[in-house]
Protein backbone atom coordinates (compact mmCIF):
# COMPACT_ATOMS: atom_id res chain seq x y z
CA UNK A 1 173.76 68.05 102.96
CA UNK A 2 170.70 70.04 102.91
CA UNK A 3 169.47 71.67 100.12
CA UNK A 4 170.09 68.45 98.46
CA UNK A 5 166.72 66.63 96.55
CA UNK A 6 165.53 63.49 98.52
CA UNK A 7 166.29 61.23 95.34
CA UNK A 8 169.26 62.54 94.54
CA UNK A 9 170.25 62.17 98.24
CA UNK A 10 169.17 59.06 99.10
CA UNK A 11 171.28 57.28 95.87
CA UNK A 12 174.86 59.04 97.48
CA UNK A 13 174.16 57.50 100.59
CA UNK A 14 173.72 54.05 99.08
CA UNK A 15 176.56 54.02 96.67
CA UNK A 16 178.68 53.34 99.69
CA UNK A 17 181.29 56.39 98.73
CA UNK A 18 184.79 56.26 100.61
CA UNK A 19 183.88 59.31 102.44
CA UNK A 20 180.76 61.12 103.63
CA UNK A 21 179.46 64.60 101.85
CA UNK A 22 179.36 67.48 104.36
CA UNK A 23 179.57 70.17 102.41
CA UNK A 24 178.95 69.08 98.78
CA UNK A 25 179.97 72.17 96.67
CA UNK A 26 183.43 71.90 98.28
CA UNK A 27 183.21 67.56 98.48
CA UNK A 28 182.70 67.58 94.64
CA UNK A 29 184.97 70.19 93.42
CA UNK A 30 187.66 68.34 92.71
CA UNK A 31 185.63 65.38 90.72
CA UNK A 32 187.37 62.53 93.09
CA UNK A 33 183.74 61.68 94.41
CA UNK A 34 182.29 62.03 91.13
CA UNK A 35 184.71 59.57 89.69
CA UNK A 36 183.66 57.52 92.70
CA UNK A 37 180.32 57.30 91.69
CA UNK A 38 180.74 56.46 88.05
CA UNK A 39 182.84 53.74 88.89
CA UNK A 40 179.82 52.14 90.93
CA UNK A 41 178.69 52.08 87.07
CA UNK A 42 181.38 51.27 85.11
CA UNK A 43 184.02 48.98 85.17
CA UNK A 44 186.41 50.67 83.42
CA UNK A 45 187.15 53.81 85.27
CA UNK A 46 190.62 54.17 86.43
CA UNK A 47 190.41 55.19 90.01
CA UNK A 48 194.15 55.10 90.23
CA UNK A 49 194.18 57.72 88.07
CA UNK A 50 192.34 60.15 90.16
CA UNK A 51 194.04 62.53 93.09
CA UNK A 52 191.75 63.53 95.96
CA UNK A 53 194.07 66.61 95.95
CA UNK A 54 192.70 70.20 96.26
CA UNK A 55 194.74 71.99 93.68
CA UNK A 56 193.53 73.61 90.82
CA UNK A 57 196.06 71.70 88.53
CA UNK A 58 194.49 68.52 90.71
CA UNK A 59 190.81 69.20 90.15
CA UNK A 60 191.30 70.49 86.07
CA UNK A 61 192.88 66.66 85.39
CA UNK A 62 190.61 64.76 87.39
CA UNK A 63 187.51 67.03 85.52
CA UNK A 64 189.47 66.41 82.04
CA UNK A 65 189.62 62.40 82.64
CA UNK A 66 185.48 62.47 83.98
CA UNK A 67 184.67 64.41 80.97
CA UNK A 68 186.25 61.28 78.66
CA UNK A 69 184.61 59.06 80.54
CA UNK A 70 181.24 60.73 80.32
CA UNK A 71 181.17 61.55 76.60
CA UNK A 72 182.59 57.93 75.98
CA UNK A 73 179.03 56.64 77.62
CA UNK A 74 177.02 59.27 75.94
CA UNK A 75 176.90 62.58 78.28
CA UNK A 76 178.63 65.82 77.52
CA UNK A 77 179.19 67.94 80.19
CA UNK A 78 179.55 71.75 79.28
CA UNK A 79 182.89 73.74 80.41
CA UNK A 80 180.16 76.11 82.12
CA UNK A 81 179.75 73.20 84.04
CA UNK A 82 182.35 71.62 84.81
CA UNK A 83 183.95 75.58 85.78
CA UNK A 84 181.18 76.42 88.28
CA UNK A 85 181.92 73.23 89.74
CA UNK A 86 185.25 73.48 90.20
CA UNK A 87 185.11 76.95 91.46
CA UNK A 88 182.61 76.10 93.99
CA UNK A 89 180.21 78.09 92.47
CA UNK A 90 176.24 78.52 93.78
CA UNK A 91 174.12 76.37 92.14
CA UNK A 92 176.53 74.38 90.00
CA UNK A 93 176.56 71.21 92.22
CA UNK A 94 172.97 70.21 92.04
CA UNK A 95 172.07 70.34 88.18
CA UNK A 96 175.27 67.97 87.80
CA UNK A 97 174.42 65.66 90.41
CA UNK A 98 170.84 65.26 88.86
CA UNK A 99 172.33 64.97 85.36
CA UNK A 100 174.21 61.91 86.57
CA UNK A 101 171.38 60.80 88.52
CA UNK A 102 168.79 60.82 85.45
CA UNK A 103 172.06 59.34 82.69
CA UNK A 104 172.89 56.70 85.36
CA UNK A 105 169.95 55.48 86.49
CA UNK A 106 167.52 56.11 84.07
CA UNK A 107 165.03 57.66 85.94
CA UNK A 108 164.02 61.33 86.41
CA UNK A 109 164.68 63.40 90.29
CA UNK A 110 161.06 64.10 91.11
CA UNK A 111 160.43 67.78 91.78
CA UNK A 112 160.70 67.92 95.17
CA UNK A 113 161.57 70.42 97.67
CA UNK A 114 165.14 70.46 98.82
CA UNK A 115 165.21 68.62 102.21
CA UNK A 116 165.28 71.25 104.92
CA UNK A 117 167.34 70.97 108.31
CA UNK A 118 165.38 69.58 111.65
CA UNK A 119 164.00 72.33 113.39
CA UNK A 120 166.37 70.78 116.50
CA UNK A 121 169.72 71.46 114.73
CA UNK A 122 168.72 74.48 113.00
CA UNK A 123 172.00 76.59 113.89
CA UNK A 124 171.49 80.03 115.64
CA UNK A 125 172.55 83.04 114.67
CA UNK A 126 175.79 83.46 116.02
CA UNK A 127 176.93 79.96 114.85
CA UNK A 128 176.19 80.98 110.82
CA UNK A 129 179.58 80.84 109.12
CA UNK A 130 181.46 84.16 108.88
CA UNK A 131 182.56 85.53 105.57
CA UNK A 132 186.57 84.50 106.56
CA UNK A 133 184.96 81.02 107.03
CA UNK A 134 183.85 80.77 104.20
CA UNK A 135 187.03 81.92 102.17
CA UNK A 136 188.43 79.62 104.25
CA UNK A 137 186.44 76.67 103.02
CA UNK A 138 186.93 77.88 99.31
CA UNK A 139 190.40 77.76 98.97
CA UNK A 140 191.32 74.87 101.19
CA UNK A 141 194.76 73.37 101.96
CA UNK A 142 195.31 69.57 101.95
CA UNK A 143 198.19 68.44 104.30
CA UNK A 144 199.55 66.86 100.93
CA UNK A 145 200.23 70.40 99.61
CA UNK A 146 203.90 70.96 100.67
CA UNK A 147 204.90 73.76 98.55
CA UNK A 148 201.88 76.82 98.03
CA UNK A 149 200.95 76.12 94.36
CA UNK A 150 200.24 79.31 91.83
CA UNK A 151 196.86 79.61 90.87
CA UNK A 152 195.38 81.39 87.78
CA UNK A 153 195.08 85.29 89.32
CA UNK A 154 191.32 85.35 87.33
CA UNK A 155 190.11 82.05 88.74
CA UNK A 156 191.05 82.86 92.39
CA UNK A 157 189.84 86.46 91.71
CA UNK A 158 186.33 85.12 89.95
CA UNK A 159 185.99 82.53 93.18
CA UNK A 160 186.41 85.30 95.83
CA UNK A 161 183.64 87.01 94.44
CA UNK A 162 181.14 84.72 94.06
CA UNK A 163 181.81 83.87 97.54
CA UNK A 164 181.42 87.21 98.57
CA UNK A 165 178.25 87.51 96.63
CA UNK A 166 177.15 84.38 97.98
CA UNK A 167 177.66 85.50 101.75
CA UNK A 168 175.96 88.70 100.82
CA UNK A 169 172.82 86.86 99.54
CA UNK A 170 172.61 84.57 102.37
CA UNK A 171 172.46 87.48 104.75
CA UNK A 172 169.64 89.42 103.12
CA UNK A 173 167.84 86.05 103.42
CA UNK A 174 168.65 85.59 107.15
CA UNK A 175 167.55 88.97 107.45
CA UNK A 176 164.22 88.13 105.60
CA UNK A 177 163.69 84.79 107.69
CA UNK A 178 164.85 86.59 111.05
CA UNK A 179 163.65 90.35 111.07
CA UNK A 180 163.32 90.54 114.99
CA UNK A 181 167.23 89.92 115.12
CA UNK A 182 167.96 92.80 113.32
CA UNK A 183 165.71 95.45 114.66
CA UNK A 184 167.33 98.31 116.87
CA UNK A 185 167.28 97.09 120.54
CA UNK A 186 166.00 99.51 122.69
CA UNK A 187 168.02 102.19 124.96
CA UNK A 188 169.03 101.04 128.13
CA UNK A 189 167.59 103.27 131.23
CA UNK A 190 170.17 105.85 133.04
CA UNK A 191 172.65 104.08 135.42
CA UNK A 192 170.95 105.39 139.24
CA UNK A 193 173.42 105.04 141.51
CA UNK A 194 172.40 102.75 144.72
CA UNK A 195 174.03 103.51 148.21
CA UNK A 196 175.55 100.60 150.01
CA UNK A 197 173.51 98.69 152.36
CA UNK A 198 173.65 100.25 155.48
CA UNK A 199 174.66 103.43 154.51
CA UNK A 200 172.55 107.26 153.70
CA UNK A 201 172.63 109.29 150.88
CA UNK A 202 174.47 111.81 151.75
CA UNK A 203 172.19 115.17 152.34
CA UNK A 204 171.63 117.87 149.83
CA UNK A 205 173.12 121.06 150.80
CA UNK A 206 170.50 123.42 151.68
CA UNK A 207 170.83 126.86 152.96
CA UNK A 208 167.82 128.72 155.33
CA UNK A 209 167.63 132.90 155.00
CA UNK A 210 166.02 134.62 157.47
CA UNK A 211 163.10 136.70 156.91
CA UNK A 212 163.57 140.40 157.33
């Protein structure tokens, strides 16, 4: 989870969530989490009601039902919002998280840094995630899903691209961080061919003329 504030970090790991955030754009997309954690808060939140489905028809009623809930206790969530969350889209995540964190609690995220990953499992290069991975991650398919479901042609459209602008971004800032991985190897020397051990060259051809 980095990237995540230390606050705002440390209060999801003790709210004792039924499962773990790895990837927390996708993890909160559908709002089953965040339903999760305003239940720690209040009593009245119908967890039955909510589908940890992946579906955009899944993820649009679990968002309508949080919504209720939220303006019933006092905090109104924009559709900007609640859209770029749903869609997975950069920089959506966090400023939600931190608005429930400050209406929750009560207290304010201190303007820290985003935690940054150990120098130890800092991934290399060829391990970054691929643009197909990514796609992959944005449009993923529950083992519930038995029948492929029809999704709104503009959504899927407007969530492709900001994945592809995402992926674009993130390279130009690899290539920032990491300019010696990008620069032009040198040429490799000519290929001189080595006789076998044991074995001459054979001899240039040479002819002798004799002097008149």
């Amino acid at each position: 989870m980095s990237g995540l504030p230390r606050e705002i970090l440390k209060w999801l790991q003790g709210l004792d969530l039924s499962y773990s955030v790895k990837n927390y754009r996708r993890d909160f997309s559908n709002g089953f989490l965040v339903a999760e954690i305003l239940s720690r808060y209040y009593k009245d939140v119908p967890m039955h009601a909510f589908d940890n489905g992946t579906s955009l028809l899944k993820k649009m009623d679990n968002w309508q039902l949080i919504t209720k809930i939220l303006a019933k206790n006092g905090l109104n969530l924009s559709r900007e919002t609640v859209d770029g969350v749903v869609h997975q889209k950069s920089g959506s995540v966090i400023p939600l998280l931190e608005q429930l964190y400050s209406h929750l609690t009560k207290r304010v995220v201190p303007s820290a840094p985003p935690l940054p990953l150990p120098p130890e499992v800092q991934k290399p290069m060829f391990a970054m995630p691929t643009l197909s991975t990514k796609m992959r991650e944005a449009h993923p398919q529950g083992e519930h899903v038995a029948a492929k479901l029809v999704v709104d042609a503009d959504q899927d459209r407007a969530l492709n691209e900001a994945v592809v602008a995402e992926h674009a971004q993130e390279l130009r800032q690899t290539k920032l961080s990491n300019p010696q991985h990008f620069q032009p190897k040198p040429p490799r020397e000519p290929h001189r061919p080595v006789s076998p051990r044991g074995t001459t060259a054979p001899a240039a051809n040479v002819t002798f003329s004799r002097s008149p």
